[in-house]
PDB file of N, CA and C in Angstrom:
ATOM      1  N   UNK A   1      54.408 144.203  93.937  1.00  0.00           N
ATOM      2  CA  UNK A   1      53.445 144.343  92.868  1.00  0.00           C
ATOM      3  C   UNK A   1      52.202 145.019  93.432  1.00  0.00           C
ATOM      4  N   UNK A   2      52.169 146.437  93.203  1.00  0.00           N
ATOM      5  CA  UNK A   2      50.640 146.741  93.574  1.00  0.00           C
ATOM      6  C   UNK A   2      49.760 147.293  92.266  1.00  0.00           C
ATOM      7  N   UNK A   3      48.704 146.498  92.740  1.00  0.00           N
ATOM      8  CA  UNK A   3      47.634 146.411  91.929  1.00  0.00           C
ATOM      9  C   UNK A   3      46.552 147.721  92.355  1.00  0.00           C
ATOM     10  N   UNK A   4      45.960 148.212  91.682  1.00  0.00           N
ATOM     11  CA  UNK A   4      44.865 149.121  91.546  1.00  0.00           C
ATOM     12  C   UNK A   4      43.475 148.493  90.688  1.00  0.00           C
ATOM     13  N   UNK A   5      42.455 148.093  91.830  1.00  0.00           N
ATOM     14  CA  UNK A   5      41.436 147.646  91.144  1.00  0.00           C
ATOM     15  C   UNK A   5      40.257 148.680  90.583  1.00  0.00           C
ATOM     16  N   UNK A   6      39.874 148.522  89.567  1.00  0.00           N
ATOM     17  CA  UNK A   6      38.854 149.331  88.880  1.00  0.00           C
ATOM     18  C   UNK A   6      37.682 148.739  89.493  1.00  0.00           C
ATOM     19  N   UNK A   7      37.150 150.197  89.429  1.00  0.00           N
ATOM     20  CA  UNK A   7      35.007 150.079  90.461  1.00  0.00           C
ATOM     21  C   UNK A   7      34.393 148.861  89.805  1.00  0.00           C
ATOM     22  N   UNK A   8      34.779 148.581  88.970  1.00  0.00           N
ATOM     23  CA  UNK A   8      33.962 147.112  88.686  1.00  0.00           C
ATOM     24  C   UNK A   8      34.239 145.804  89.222  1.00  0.00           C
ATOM     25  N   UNK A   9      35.296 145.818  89.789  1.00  0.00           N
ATOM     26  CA  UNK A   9      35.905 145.182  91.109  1.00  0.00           C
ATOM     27  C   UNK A   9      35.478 145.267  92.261  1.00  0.00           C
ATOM     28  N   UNK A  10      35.013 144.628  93.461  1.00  0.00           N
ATOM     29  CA  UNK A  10      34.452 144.659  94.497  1.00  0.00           C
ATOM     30  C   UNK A  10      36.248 144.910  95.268  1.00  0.00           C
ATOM     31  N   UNK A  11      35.705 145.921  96.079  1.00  0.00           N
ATOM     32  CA  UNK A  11      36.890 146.411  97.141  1.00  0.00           C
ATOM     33  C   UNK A  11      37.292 145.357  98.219  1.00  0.00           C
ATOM     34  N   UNK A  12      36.318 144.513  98.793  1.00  0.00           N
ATOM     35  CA  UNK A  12      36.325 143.084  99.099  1.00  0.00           C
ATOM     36  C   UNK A  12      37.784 141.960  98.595  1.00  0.00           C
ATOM     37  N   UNK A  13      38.358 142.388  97.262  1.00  0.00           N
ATOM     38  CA  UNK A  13      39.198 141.481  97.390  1.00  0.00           C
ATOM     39  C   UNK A  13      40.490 142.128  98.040  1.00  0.00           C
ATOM     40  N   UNK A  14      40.770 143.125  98.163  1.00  0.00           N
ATOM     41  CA  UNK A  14      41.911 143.619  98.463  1.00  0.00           C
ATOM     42  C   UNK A  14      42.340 142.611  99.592  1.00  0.00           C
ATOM     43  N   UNK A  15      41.278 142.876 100.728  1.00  0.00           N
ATOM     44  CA  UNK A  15      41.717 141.972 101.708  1.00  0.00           C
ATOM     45  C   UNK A  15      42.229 140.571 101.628  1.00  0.00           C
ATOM     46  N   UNK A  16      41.624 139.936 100.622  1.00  0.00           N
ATOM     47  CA  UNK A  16      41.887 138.306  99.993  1.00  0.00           C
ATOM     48  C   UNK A  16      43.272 138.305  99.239  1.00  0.00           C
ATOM     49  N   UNK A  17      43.774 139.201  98.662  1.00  0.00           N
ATOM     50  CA  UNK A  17      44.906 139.406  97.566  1.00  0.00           C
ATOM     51  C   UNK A  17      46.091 140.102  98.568  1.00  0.00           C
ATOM     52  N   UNK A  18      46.117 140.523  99.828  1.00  0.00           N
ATOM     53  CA  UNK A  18      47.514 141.783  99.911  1.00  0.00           C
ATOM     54  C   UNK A  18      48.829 140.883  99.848  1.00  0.00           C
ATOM     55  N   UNK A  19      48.292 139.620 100.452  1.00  0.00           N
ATOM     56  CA  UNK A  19      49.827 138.321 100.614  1.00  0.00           C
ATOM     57  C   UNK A  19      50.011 138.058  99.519  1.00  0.00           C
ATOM     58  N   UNK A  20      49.675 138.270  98.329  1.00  0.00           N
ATOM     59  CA  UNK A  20      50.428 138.029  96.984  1.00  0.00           C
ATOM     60  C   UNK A  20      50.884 139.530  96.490  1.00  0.00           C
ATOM     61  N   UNK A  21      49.747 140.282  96.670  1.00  0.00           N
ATOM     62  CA  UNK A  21      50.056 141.810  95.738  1.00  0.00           C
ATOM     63  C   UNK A  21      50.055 142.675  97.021  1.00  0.00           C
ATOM     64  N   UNK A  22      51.085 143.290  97.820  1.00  0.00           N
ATOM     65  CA  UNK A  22      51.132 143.844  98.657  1.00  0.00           C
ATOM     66  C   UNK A  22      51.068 145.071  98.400  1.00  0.00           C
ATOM     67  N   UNK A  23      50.541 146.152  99.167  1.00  0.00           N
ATOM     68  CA  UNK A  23      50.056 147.622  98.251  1.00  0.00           C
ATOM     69  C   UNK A  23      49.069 147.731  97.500  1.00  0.00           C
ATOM     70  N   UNK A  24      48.641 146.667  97.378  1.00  0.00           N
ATOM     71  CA  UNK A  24      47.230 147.073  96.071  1.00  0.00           C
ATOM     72  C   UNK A  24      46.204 148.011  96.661  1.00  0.00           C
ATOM     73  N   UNK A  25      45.891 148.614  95.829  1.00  0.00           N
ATOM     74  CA  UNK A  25      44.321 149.383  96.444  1.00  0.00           C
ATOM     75  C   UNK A  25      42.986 149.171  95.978  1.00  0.00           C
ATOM     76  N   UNK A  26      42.086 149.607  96.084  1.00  0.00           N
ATOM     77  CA  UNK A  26      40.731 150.105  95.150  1.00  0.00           C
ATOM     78  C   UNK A  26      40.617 151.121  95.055  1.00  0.00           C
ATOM     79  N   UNK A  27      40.072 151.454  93.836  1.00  0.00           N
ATOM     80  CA  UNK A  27      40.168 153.178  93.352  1.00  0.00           C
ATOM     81  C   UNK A  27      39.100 153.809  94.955  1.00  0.00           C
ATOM     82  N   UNK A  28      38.016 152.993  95.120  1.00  0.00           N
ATOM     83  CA  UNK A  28      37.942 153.491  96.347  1.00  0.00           C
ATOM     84  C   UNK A  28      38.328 154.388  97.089  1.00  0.00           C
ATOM     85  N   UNK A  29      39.901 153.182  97.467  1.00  0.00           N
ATOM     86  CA  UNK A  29      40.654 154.114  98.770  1.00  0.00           C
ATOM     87  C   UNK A  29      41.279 155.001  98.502  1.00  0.00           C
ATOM     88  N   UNK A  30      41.460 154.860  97.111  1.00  0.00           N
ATOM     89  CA  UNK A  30      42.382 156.217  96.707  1.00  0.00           C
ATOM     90  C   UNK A  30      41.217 157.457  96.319  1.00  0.00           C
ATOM     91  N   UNK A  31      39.567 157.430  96.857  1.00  0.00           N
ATOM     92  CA  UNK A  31      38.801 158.745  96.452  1.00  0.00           C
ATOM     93  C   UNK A  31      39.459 158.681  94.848  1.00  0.00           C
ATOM     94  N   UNK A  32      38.793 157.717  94.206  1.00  0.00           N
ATOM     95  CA  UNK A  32      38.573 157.516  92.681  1.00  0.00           C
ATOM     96  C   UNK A  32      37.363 157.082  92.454  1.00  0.00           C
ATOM     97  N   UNK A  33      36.613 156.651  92.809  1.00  0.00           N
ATOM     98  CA  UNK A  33      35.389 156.060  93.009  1.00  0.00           C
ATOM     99  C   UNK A  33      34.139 156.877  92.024  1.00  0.00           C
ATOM    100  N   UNK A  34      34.090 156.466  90.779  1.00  0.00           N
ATOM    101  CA  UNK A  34      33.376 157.237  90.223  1.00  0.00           C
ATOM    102  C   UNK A  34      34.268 158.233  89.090  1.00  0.00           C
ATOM    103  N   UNK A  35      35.578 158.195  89.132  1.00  0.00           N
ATOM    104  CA  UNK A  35      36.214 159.536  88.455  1.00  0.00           C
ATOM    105  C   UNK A  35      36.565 158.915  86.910  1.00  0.00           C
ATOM    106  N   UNK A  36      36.693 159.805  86.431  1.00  0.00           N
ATOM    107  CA  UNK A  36      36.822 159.548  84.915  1.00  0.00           C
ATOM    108  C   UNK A  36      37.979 158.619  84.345  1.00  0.00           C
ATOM    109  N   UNK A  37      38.155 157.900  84.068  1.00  0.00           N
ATOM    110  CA  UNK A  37      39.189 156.942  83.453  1.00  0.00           C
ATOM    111  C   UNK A  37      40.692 157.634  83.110  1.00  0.00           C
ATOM    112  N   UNK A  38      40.841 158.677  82.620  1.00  0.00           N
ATOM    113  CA  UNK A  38      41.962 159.378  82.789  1.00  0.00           C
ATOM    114  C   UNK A  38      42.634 160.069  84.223  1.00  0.00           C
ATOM    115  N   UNK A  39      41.467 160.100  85.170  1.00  0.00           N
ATOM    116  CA  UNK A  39      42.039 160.421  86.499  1.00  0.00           C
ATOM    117  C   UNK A  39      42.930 159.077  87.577  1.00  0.00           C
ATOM    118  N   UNK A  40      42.138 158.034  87.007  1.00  0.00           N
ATOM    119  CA  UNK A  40      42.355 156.390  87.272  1.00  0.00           C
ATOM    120  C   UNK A  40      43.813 156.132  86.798  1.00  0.00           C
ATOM    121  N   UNK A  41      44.441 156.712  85.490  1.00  0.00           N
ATOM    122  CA  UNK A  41      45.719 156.191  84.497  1.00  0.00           C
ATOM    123  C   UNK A  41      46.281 157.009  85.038  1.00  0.00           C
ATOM    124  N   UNK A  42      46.067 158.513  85.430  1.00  0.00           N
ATOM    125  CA  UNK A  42      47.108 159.269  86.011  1.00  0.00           C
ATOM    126  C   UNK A  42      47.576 158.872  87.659  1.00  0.00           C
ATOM    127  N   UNK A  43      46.596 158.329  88.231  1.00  0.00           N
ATOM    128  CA  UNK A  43      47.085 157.905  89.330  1.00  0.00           C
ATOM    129  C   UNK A  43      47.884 156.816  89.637  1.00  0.00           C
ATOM    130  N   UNK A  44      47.061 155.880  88.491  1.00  0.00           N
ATOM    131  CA  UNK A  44      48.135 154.786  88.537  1.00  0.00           C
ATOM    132  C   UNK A  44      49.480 154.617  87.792  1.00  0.00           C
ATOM    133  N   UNK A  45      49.967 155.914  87.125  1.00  0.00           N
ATOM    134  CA  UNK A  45      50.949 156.307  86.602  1.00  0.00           C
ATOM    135  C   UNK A  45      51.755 156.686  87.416  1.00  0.00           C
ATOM    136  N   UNK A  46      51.042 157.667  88.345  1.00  0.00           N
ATOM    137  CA  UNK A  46      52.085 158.119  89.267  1.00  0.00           C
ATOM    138  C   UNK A  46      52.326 157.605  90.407  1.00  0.00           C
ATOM    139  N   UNK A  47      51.593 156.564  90.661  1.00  0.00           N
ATOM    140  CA  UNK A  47      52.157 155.935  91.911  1.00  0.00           C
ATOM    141  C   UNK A  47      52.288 154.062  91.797  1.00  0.00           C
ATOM    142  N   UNK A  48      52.877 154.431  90.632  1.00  0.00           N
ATOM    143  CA  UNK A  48      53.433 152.760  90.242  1.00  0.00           C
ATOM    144  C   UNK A  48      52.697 151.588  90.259  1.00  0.00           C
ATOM    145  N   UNK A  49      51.182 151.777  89.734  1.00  0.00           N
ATOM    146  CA  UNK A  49      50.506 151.155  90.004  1.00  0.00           C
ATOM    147  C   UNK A  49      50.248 149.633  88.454  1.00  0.00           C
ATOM    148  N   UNK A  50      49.490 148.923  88.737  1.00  0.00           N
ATOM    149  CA  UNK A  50      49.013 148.310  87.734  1.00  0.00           C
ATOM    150  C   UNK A  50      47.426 148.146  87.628  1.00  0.00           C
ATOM    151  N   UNK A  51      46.724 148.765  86.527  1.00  0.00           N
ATOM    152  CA  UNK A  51      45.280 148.899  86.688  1.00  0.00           C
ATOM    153  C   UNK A  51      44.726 147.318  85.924  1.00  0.00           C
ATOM    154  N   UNK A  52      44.117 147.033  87.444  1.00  0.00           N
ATOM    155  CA  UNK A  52      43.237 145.750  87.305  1.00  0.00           C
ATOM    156  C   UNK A  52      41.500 146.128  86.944  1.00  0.00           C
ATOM    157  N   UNK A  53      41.116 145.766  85.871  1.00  0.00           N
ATOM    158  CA  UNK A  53      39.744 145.953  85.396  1.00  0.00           C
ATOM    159  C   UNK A  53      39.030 144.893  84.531  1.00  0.00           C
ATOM    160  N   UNK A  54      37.597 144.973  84.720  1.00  0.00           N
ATOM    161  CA  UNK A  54      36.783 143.915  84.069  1.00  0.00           C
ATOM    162  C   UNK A  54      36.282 144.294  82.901  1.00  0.00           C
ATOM    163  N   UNK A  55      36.474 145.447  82.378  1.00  0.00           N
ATOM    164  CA  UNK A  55      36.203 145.713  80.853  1.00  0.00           C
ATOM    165  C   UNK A  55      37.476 146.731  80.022  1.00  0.00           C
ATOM    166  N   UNK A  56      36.991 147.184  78.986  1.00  0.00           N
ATOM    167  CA  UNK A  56      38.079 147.211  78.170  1.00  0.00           C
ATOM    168  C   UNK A  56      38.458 149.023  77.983  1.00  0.00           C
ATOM    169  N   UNK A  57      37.945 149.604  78.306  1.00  0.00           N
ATOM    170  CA  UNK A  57      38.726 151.063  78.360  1.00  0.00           C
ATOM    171  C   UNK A  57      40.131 150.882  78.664  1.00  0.00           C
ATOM    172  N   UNK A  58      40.584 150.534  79.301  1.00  0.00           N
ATOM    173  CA  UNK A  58      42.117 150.481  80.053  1.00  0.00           C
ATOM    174  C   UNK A  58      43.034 150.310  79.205  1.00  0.00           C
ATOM    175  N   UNK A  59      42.419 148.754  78.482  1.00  0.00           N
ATOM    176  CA  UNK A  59      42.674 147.984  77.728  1.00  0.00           C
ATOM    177  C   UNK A  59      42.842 148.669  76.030  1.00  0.00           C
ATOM    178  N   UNK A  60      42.190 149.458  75.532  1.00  0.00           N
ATOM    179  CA  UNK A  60      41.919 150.424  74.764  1.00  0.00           C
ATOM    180  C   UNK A  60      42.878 151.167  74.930  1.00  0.00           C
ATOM    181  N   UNK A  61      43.227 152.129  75.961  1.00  0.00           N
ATOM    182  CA  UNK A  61      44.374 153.270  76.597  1.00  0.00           C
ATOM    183  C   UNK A  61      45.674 152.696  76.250  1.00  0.00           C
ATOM    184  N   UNK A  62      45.580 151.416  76.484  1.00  0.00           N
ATOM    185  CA  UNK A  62      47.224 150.911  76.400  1.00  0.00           C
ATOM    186  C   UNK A  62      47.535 150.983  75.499  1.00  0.00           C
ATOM    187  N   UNK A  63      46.514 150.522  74.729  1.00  0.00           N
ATOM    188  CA  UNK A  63      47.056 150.566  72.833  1.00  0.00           C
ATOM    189  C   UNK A  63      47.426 151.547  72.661  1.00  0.00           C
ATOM    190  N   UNK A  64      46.285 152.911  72.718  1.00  0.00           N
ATOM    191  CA  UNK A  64      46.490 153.965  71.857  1.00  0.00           C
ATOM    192  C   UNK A  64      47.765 154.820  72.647  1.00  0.00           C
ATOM    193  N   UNK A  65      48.162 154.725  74.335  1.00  0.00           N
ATOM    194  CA  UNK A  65      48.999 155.397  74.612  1.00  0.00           C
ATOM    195  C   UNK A  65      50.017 154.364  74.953  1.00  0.00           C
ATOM    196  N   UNK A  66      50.195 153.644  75.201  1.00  0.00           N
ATOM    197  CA  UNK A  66      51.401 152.445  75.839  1.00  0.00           C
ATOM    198  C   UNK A  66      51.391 152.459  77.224  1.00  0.00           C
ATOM    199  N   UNK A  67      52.351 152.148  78.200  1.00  0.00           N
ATOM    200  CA  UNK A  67      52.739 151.751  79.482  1.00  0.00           C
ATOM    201  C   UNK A  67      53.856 152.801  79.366  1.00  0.00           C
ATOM    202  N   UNK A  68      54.047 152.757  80.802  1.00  0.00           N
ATOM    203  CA  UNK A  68      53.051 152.751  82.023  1.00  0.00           C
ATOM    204  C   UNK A  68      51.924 153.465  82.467  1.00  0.00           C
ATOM    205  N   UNK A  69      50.908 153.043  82.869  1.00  0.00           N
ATOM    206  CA  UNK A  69      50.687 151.823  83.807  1.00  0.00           C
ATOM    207  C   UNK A  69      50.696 150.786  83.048  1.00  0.00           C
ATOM    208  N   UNK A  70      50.623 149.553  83.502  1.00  0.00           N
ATOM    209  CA  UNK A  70      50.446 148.820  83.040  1.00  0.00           C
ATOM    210  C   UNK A  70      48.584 148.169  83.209  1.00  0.00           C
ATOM    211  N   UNK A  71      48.061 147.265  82.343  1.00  0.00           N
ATOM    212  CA  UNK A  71      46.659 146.951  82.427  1.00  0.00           C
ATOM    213  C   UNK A  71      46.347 145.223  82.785  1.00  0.00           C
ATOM    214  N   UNK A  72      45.640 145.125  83.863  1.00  0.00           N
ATOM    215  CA  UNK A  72      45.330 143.614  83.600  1.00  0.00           C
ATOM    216  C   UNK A  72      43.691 143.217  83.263  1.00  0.00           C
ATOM    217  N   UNK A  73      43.447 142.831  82.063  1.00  0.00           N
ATOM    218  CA  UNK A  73      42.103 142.852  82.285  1.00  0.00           C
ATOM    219  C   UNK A  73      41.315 141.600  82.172  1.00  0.00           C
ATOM    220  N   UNK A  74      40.601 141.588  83.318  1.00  0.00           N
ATOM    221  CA  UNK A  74      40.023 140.284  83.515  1.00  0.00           C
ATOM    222  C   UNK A  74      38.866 140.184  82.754  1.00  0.00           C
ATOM    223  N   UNK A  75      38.999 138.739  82.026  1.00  0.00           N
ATOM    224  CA  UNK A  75      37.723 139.151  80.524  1.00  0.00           C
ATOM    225  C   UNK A  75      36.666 137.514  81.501  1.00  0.00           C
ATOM    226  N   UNK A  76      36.212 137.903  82.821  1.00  0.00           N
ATOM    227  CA  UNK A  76      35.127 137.337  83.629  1.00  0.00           C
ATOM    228  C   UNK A  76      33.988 137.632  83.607  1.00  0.00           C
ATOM    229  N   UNK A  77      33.514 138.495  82.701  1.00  0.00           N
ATOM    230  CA  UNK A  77      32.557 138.691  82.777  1.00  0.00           C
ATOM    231  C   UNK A  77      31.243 139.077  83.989  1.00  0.00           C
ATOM    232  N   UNK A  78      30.394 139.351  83.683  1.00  0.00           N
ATOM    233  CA  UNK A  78      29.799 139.189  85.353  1.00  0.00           C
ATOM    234  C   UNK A  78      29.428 138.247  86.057  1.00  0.00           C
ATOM    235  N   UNK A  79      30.419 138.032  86.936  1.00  0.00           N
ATOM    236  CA  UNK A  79      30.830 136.708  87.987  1.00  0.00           C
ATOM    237  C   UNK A  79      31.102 137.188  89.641  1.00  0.00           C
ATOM    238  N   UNK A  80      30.374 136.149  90.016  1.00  0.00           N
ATOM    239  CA  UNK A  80      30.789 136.570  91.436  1.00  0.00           C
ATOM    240  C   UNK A  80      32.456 136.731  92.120  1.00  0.00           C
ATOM    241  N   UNK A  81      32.982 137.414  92.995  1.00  0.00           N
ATOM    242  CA  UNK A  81      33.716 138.159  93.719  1.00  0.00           C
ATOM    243  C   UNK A  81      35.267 136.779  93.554  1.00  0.00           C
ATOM    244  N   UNK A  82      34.408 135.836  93.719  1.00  0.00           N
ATOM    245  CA  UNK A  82      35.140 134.754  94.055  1.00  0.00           C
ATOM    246  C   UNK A  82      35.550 134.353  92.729  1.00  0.00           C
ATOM    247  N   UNK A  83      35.646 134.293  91.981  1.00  0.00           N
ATOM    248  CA  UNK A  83      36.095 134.115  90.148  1.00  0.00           C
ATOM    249  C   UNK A  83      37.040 135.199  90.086  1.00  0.00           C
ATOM    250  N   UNK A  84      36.871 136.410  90.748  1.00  0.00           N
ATOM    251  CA  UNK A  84      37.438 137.306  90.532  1.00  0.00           C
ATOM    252  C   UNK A  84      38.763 137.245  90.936  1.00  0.00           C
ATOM    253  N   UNK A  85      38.798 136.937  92.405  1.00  0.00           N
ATOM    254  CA  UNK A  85      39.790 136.091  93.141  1.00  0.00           C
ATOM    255  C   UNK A  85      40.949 135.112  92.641  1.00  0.00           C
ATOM    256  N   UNK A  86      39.760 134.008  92.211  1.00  0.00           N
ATOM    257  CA  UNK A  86      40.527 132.821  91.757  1.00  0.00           C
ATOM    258  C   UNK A  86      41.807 133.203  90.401  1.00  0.00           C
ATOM    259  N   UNK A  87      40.938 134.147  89.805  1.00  0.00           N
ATOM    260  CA  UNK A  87      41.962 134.943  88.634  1.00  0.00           C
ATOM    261  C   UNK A  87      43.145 135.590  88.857  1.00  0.00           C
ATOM    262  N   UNK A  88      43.094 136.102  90.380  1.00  0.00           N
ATOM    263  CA  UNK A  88      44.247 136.770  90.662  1.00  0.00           C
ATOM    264  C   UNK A  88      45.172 136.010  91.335  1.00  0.00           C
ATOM    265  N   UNK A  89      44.822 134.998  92.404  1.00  0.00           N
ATOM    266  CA  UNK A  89      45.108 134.777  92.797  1.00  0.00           C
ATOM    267  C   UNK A  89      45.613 133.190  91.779  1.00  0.00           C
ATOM    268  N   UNK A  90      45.123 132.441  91.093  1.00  0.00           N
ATOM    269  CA  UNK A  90      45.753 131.253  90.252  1.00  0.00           C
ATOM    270  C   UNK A  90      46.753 131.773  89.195  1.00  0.00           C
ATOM    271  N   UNK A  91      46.668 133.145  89.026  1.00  0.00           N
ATOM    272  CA  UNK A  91      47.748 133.306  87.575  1.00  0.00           C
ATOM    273  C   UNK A  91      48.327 134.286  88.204  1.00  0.00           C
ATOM    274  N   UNK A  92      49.128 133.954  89.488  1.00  0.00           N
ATOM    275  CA  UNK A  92      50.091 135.260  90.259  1.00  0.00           C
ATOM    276  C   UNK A  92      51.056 135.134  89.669  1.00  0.00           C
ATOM    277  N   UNK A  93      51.853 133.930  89.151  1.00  0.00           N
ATOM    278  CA  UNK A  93      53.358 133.810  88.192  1.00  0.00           C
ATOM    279  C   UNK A  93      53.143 134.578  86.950  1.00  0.00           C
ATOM    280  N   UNK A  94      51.833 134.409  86.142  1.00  0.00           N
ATOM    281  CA  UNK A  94      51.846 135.076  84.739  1.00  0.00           C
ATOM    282  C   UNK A  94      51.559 136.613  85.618  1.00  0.00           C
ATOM    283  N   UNK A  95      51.150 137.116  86.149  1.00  0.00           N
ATOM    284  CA  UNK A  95      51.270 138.487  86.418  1.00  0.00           C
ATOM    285  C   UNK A  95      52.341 139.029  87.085  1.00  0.00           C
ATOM    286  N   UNK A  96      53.346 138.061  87.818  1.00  0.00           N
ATOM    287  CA  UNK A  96      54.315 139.053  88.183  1.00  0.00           C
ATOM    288  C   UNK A  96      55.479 138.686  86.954  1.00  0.00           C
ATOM    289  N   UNK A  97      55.647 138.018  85.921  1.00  0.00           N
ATOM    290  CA  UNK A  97      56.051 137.859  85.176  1.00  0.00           C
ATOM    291  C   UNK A  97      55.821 139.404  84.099  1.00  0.00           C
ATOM    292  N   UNK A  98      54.418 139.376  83.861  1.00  0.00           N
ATOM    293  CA  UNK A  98      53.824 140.331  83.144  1.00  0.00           C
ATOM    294  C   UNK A  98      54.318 141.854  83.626  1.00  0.00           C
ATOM    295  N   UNK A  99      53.970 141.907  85.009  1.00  0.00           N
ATOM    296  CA  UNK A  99      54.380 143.299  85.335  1.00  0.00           C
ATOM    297  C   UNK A  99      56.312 143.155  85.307  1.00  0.00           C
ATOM    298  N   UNK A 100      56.752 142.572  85.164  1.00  0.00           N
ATOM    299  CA  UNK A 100      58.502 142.740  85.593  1.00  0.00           C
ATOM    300  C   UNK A 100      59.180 142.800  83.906  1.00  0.00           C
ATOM    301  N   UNK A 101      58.321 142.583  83.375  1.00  0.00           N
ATOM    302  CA  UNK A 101      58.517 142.650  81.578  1.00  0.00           C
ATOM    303  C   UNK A 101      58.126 144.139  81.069  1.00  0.00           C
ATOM    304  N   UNK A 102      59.194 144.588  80.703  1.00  0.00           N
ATOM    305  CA  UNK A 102      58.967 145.854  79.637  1.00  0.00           C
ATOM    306  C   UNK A 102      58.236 146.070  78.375  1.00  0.00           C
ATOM    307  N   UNK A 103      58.294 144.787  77.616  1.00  0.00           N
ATOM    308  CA  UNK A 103      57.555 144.788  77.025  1.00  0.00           C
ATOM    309  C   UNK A 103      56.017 144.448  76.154  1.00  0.00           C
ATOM    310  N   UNK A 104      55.420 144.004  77.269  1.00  0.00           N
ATOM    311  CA  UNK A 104      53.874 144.011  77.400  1.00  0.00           C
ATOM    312  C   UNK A 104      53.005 145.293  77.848  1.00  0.00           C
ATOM    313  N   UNK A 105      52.501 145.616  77.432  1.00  0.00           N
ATOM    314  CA  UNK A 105      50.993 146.620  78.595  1.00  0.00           C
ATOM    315  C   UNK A 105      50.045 146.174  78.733  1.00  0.00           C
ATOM    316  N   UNK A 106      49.577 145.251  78.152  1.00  0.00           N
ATOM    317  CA  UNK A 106      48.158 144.462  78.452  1.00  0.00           C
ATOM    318  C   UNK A 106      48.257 142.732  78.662  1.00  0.00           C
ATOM    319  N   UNK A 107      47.425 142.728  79.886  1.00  0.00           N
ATOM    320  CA  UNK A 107      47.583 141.115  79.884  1.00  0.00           C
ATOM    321  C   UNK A 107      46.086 141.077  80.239  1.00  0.00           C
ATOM    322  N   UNK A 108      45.381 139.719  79.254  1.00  0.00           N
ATOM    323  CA  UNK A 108      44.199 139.722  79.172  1.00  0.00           C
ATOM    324  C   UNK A 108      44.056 137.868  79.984  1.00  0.00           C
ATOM    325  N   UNK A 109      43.756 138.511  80.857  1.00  0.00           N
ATOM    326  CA  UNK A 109      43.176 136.774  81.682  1.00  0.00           C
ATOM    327  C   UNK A 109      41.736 136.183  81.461  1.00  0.00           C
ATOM    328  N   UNK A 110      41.351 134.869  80.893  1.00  0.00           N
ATOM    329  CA  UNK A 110      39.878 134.962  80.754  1.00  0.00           C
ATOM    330  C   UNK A 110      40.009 133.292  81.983  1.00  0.00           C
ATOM    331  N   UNK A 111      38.527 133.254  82.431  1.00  0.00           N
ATOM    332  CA  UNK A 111      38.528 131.807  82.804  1.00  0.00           C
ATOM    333  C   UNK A 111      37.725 130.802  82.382  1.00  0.00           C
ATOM    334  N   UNK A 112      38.190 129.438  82.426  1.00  0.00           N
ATOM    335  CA  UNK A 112      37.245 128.729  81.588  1.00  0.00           C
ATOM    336  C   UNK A 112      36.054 128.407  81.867  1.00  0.00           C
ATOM    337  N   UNK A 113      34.622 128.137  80.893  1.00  0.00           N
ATOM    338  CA  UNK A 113      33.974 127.795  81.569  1.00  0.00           C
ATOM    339  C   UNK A 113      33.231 126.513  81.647  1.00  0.00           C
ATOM    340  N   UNK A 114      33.207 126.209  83.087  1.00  0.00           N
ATOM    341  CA  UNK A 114      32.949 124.600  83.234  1.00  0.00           C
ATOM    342  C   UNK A 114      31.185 124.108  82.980  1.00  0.00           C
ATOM    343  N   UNK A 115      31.775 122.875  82.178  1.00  0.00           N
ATOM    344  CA  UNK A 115      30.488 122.119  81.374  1.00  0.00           C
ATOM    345  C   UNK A 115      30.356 121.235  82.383  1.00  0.00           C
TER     346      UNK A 115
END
């Protein structure tokens, strides 16, 4: 399962995530850093990716064009690095579930928040 995190993602987790999602990148490393949202879907189109993001363009794309790629979008709002984490790393069954299913393109993860 490799994941492709969107710039609103700290590049920081890659290192925390590769033992579950092996291959993942940040648009970063792939010199995406900054590029237009259609350069992001084509890459992660063509190199089998799944685009992980904290807002909803992606999320938007899937609708109007479908999968692949596929989209995960974390609805965390602005939260530290470590929420970010906990999301990927606590709902690894619903995402490799999600990505091995044909018929989803969007999986929307939110987390709760504690009173």
């Amino acid at each position: 399962m490799k994941l492709l995190l969107d710039e609103n993602l700290s590049p920081r987790l890659i290192a925390s995530i590769c033992d579950l999602y092996p291959d993942s990148k940040h648009v970063e490393n792939c010199k995406l850093l900054h590029a237009p949202d259609g350069h992001v879907w084509s890459f992660a189109l063509e190199n089998d990716f799944t685009i992980v993001t904290k807002d909803s363009d992606f999320t938007d794309a899937s609708v109007l064009v479908g999968c692949p790629p596929k989209v995960i979008w974390l609805r965390i709002g602005n939260c530290a690095t470590k929420e970010a984490l906990s999301a990927l790393r606590n709902n690894f069954e619903l995402i490799r579930r999600f990505i091995g299913t044909e018929r989803e393109c969007c999986l929307a993860i939110s987390i709760v928040a504690k009173s």
